[in-house]
C-alpha atoms as a PDB file:
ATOM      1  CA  UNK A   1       0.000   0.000   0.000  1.00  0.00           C
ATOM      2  CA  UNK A   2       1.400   3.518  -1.164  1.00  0.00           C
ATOM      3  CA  UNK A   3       2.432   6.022   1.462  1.00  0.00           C
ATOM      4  CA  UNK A   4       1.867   9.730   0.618  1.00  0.00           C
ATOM      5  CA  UNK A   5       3.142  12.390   2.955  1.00  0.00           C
ATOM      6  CA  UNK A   6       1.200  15.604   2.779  1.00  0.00           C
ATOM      7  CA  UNK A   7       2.729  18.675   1.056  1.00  0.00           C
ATOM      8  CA  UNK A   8       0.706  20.822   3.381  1.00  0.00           C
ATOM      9  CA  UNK A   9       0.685  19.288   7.133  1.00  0.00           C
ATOM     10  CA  UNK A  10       3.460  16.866   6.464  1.00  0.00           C
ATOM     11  CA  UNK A  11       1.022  13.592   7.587  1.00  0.00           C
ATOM     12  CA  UNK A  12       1.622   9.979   6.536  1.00  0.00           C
ATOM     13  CA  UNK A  13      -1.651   9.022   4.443  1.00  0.00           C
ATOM     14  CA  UNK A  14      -2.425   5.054   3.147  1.00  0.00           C
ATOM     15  CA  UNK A  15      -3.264   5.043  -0.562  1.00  0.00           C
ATOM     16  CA  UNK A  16      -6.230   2.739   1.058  1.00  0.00           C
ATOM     17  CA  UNK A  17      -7.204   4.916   3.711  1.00  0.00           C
ATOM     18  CA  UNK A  18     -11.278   6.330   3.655  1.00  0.00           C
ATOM     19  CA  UNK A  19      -9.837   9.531   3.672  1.00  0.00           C
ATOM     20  CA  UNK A  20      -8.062   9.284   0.231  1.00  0.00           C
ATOM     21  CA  UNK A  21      -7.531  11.105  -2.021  1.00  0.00           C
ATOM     22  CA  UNK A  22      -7.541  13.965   1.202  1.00  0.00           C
ATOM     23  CA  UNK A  23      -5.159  13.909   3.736  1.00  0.00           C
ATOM     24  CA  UNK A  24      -6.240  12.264   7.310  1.00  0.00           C
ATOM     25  CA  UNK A  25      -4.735  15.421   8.875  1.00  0.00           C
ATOM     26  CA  UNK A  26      -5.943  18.351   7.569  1.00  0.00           C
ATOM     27  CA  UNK A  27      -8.167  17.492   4.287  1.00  0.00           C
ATOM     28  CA  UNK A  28      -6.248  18.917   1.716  1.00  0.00           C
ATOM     29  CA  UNK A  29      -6.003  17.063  -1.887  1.00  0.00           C
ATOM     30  CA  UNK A  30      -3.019  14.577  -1.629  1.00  0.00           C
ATOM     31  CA  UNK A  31      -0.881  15.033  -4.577  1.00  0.00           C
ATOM     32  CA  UNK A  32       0.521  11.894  -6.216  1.00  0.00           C
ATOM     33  CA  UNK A  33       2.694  13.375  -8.849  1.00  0.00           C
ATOM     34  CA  UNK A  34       4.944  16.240  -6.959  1.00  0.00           C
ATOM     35  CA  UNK A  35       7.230  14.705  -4.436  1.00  0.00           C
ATOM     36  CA  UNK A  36       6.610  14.960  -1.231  1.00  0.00           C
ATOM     37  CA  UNK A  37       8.576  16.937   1.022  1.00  0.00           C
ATOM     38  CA  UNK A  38       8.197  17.109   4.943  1.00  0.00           C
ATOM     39  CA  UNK A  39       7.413  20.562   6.218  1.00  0.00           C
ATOM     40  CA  UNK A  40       8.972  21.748   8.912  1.00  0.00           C
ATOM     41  CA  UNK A  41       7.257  21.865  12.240  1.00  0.00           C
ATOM     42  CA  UNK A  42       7.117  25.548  12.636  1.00  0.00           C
ATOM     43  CA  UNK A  43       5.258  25.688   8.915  1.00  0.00           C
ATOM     44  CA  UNK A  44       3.103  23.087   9.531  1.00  0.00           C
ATOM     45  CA  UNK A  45      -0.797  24.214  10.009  1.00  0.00           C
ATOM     46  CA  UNK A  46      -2.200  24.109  13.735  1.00  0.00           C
ATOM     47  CA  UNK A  47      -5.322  22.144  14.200  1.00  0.00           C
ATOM     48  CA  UNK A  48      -7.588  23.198  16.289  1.00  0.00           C
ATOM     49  CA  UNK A  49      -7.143  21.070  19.338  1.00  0.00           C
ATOM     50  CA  UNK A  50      -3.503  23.278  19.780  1.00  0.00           C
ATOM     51  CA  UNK A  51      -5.257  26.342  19.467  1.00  0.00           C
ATOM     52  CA  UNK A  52      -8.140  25.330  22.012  1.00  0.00           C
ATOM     53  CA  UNK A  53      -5.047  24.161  24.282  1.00  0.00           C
ATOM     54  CA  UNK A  54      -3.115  27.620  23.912  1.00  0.00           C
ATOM     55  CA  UNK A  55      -6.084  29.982  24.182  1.00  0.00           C
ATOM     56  CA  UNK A  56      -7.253  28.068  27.280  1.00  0.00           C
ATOM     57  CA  UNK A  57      -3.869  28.002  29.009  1.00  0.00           C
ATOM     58  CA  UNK A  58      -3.771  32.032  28.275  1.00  0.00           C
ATOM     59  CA  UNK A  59      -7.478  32.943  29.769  1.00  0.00           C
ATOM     60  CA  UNK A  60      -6.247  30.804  32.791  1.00  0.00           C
ATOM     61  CA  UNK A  61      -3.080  32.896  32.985  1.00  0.00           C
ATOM     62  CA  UNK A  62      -5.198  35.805  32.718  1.00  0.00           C
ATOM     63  CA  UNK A  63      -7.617  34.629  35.483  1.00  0.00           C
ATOM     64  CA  UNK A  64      -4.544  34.115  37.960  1.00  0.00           C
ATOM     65  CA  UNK A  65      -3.068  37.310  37.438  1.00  0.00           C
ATOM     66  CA  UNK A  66      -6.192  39.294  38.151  1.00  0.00           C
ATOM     67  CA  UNK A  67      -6.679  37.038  41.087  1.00  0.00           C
ATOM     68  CA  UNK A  68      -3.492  38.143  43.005  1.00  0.00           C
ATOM     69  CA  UNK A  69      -3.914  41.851  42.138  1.00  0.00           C
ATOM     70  CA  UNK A  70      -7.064  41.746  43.821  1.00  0.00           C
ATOM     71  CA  UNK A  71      -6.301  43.011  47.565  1.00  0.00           C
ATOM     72  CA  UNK A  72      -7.894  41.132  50.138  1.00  0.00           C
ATOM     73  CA  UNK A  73      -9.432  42.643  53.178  1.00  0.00           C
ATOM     74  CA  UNK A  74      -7.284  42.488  56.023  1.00  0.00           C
ATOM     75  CA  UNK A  75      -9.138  39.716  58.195  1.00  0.00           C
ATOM     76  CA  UNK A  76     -10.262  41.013  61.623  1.00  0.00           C
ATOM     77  CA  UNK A  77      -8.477  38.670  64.610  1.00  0.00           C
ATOM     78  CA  UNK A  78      -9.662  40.229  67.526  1.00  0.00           C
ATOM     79  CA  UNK A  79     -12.213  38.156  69.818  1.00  0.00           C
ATOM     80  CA  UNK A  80     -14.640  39.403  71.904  1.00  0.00           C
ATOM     81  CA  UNK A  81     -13.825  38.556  75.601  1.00  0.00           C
ATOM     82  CA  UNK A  82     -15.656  38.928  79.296  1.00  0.00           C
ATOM     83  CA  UNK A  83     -14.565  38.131  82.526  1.00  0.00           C
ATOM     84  CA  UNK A  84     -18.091  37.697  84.991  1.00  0.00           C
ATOM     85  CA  UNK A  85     -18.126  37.608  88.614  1.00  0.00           C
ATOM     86  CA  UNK A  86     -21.231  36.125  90.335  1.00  0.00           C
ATOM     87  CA  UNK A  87     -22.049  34.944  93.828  1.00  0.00           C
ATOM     88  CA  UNK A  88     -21.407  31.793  95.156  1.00  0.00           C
ATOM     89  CA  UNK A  89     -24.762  31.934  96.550  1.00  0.00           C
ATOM     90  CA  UNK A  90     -27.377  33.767  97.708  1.00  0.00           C
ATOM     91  CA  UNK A  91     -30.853  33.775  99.866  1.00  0.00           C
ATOM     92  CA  UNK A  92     -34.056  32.689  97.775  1.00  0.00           C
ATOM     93  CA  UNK A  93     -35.766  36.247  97.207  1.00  0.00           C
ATOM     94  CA  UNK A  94     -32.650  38.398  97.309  1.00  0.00           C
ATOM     95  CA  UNK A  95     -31.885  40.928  94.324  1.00  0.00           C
ATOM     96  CA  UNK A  96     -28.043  40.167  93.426  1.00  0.00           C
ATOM     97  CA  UNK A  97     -25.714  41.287  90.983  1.00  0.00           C
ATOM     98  CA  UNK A  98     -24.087  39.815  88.048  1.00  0.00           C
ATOM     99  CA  UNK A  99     -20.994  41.930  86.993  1.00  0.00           C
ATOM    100  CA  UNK A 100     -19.575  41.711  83.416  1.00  0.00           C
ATOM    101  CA  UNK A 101     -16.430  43.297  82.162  1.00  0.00           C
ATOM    102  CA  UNK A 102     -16.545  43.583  78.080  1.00  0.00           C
ATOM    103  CA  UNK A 103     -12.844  43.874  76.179  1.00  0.00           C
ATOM    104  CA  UNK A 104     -11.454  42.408  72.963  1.00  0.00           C
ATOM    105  CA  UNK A 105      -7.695  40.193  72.457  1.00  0.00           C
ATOM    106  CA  UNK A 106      -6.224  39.386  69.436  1.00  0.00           C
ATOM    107  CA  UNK A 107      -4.421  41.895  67.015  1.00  0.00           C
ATOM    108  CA  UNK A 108      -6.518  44.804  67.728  1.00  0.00           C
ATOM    109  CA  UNK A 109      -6.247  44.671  71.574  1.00  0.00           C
ATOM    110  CA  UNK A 110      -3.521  47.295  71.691  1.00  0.00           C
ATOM    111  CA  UNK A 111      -5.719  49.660  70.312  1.00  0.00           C
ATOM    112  CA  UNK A 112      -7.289  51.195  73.345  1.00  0.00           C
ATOM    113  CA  UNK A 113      -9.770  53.667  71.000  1.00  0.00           C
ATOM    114  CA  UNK A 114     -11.541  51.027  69.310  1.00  0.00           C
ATOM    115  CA  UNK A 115     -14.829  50.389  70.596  1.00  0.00           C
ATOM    116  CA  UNK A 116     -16.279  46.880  70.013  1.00  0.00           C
ATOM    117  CA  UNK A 117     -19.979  47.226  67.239  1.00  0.00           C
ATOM    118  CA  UNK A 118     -22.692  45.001  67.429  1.00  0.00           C
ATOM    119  CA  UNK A 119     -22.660  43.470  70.755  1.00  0.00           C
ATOM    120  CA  UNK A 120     -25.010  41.095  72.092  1.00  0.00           C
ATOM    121  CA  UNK A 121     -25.624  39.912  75.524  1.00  0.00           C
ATOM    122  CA  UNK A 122     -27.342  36.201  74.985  1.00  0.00           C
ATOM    123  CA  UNK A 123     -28.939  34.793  77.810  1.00  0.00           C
ATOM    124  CA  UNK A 124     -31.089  31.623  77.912  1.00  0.00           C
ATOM    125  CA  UNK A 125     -34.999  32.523  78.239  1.00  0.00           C
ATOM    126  CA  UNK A 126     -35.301  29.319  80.907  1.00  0.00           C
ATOM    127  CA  UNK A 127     -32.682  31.619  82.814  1.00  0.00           C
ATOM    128  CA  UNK A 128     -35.717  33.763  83.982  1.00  0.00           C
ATOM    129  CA  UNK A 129     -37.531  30.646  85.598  1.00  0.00           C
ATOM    130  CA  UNK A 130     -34.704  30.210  87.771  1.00  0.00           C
ATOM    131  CA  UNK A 131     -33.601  33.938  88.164  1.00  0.00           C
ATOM    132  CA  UNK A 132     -36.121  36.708  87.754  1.00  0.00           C
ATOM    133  CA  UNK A 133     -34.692  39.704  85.310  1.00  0.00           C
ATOM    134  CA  UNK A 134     -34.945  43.109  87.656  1.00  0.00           C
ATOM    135  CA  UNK A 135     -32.509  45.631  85.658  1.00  0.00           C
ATOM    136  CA  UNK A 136     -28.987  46.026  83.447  1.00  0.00           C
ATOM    137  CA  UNK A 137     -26.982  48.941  83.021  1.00  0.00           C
ATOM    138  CA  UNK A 138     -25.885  50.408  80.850  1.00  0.00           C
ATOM    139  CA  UNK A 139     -29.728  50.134  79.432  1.00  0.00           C
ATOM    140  CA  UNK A 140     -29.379  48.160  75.828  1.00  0.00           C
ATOM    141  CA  UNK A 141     -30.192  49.521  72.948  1.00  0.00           C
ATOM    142  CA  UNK A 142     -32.737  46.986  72.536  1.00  0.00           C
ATOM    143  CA  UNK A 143     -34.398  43.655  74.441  1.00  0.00           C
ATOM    144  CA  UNK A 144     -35.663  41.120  72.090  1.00  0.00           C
ATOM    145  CA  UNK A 145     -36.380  37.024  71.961  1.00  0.00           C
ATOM    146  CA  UNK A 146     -35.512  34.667  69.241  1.00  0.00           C
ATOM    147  CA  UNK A 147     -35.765  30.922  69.693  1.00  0.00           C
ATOM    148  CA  UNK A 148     -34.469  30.221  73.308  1.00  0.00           C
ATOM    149  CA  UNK A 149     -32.614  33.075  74.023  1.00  0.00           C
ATOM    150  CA  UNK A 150     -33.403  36.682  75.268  1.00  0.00           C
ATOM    151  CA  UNK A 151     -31.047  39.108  73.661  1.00  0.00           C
ATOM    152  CA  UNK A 152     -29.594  42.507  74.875  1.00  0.00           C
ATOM    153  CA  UNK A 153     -28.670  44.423  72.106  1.00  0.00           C
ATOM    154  CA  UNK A 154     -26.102  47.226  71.764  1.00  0.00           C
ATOM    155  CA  UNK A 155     -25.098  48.933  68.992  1.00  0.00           C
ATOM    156  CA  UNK A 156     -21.362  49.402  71.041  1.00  0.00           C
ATOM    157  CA  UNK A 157     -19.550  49.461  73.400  1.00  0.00           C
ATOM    158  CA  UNK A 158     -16.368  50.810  74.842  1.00  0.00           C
ATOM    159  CA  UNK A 159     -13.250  48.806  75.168  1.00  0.00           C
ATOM    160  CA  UNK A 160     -13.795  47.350  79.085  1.00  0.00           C
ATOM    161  CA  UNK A 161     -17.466  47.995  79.616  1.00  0.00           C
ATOM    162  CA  UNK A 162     -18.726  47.196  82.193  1.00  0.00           C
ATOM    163  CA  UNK A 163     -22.459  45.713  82.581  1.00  0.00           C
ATOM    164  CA  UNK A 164     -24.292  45.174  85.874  1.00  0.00           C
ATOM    165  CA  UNK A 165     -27.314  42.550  85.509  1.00  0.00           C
ATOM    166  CA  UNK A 166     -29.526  42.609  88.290  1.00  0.00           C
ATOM    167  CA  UNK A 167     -31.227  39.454  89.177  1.00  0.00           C
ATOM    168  CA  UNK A 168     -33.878  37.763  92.021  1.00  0.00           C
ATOM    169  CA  UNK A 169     -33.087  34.185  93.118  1.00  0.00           C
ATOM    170  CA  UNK A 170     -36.362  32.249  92.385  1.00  0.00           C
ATOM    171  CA  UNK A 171     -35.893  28.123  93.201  1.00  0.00           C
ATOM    172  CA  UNK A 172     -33.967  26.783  95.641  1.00  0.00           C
ATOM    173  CA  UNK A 173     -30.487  25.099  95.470  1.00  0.00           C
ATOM    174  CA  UNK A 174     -28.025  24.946  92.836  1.00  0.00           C
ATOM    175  CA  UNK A 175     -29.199  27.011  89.863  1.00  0.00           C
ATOM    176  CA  UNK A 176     -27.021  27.489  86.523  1.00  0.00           C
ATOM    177  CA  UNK A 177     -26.237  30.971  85.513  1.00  0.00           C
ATOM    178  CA  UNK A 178     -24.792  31.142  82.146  1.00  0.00           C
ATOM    179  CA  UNK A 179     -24.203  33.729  79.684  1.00  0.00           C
ATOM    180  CA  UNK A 180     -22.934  34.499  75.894  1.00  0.00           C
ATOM    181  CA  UNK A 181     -21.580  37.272  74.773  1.00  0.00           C
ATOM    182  CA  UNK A 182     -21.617  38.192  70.974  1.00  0.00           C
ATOM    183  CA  UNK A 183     -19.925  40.922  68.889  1.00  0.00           C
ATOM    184  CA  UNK A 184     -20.852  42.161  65.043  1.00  0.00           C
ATOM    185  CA  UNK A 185     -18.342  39.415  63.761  1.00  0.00           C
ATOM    186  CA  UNK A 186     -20.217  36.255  65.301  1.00  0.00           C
ATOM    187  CA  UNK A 187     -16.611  36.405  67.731  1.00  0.00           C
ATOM    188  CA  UNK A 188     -18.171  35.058  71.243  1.00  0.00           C
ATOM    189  CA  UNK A 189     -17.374  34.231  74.768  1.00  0.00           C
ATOM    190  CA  UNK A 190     -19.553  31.853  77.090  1.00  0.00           C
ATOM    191  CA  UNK A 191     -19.425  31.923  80.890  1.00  0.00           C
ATOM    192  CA  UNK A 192     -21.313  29.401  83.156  1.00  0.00           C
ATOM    193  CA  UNK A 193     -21.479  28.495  86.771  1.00  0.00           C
ATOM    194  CA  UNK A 194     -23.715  27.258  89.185  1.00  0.00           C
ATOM    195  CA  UNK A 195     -25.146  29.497  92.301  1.00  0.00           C
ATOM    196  CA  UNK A 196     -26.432  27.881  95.350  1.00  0.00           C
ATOM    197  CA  UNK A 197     -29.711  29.374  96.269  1.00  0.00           C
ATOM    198  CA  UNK A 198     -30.118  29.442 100.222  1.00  0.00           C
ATOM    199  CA  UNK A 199     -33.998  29.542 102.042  1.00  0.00           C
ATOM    200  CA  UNK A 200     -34.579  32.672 103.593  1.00  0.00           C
ATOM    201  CA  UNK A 201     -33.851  32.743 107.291  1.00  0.00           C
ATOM    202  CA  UNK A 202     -36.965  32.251 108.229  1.00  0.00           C
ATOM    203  CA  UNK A 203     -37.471  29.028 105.582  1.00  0.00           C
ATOM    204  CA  UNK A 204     -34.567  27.918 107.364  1.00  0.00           C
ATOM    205  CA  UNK A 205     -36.176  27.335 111.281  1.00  0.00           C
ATOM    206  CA  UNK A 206     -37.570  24.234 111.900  1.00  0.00           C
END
């Protein structure tokens, strides 16, 4: 069987081949008379395939340089943090305090002018059943419920707030106080403990 190598794309074609009298590679007229000479591979036509592969690999390149010249917001690593103090116990009836310092750590702690947006005091709405809710100050901004919790809204606070949450013990024994604080990132602390609550004096005599 006759080989022809064609004068255009330089491909080996089979007299027999379904493609004859075109080439295999690129369709041009195979030429049985002129003799054949081998193009080099710089002359020889691109098929498409190559240029699909080269155009691809250049919108990709494209794609990766705009991605690193895009500047990315610098990420915010401060947390919100609070340190509570509670009683160990109290007398069933009583008005006590909860106090709550408010401050942030992480990269932005240094900065003592930043004041901490979006801050939400989260406390459990069974909380109430256990502890009735008589005051906190500073007043928030807002007092709402969603789901289980009761949330104390403000829209911010200064670095090392302080909050005072003023409570009456309800049941006896040991009741579980717990809080969660929030800040406009979703950044939270959770405190918990438990507070013995004591009969009154008078409960107390046999």
């Amino acid at each position: 069987m006759k080989k022809i190598r064609c004068a255009r794309c330089g491909v080996v074609n089979l007299e027999g081949f379904v493609t004859y009298p075109n080439c295999a590679g690129c369709g041009a007229a195979l030429s049985t008379d002129e003799p054949q000479v081998s193009l080099p591979f710089w002359r020889r036509p691109v098929g498409p395939p190559i240029w699909a592969s080269v155009l691809g690999g250049a919108v990709l390149s494209l794609i990766l340089l705009a991605t690193r010249g895009v500047e990315r917001a610098p990420e915010n690593l401060s947390r919100i943090k609070m340190v509570v103090k509670t009683p160990r116990s109290v007398r069933a009836g009583a008005v006590f305090m909860v106090a709550f310092r408010v401050d942030v750590i992480g990269a932005d702690s240094r900065n003592e002018e930043t004041s901490i947006r979006g801050v939400r005091l989260r406390l459990e709405r069974e909380l109430f059943q256990r502890f009735a809710y008589v005051s906190l100050h500073p007043p928030p901004d807002s007092i709402s419920d969603l789901g289980t919790g009761r949330y104390f809204d403000y829209a911010s606070l200064a670095r090392g707030a302080r909050l005072q949450l003023k409570l009456r013990a309800v049941r006896l024994g040991r009741q579980e106080f717990a809080a969660r604080i929030l800040d406009a990132h979703q950044n939270r602390d959770l405190y918990s403990r438990k507070i013995l609550v004591r009969a009154t004096a008078l409960e107390a005599k046999p």
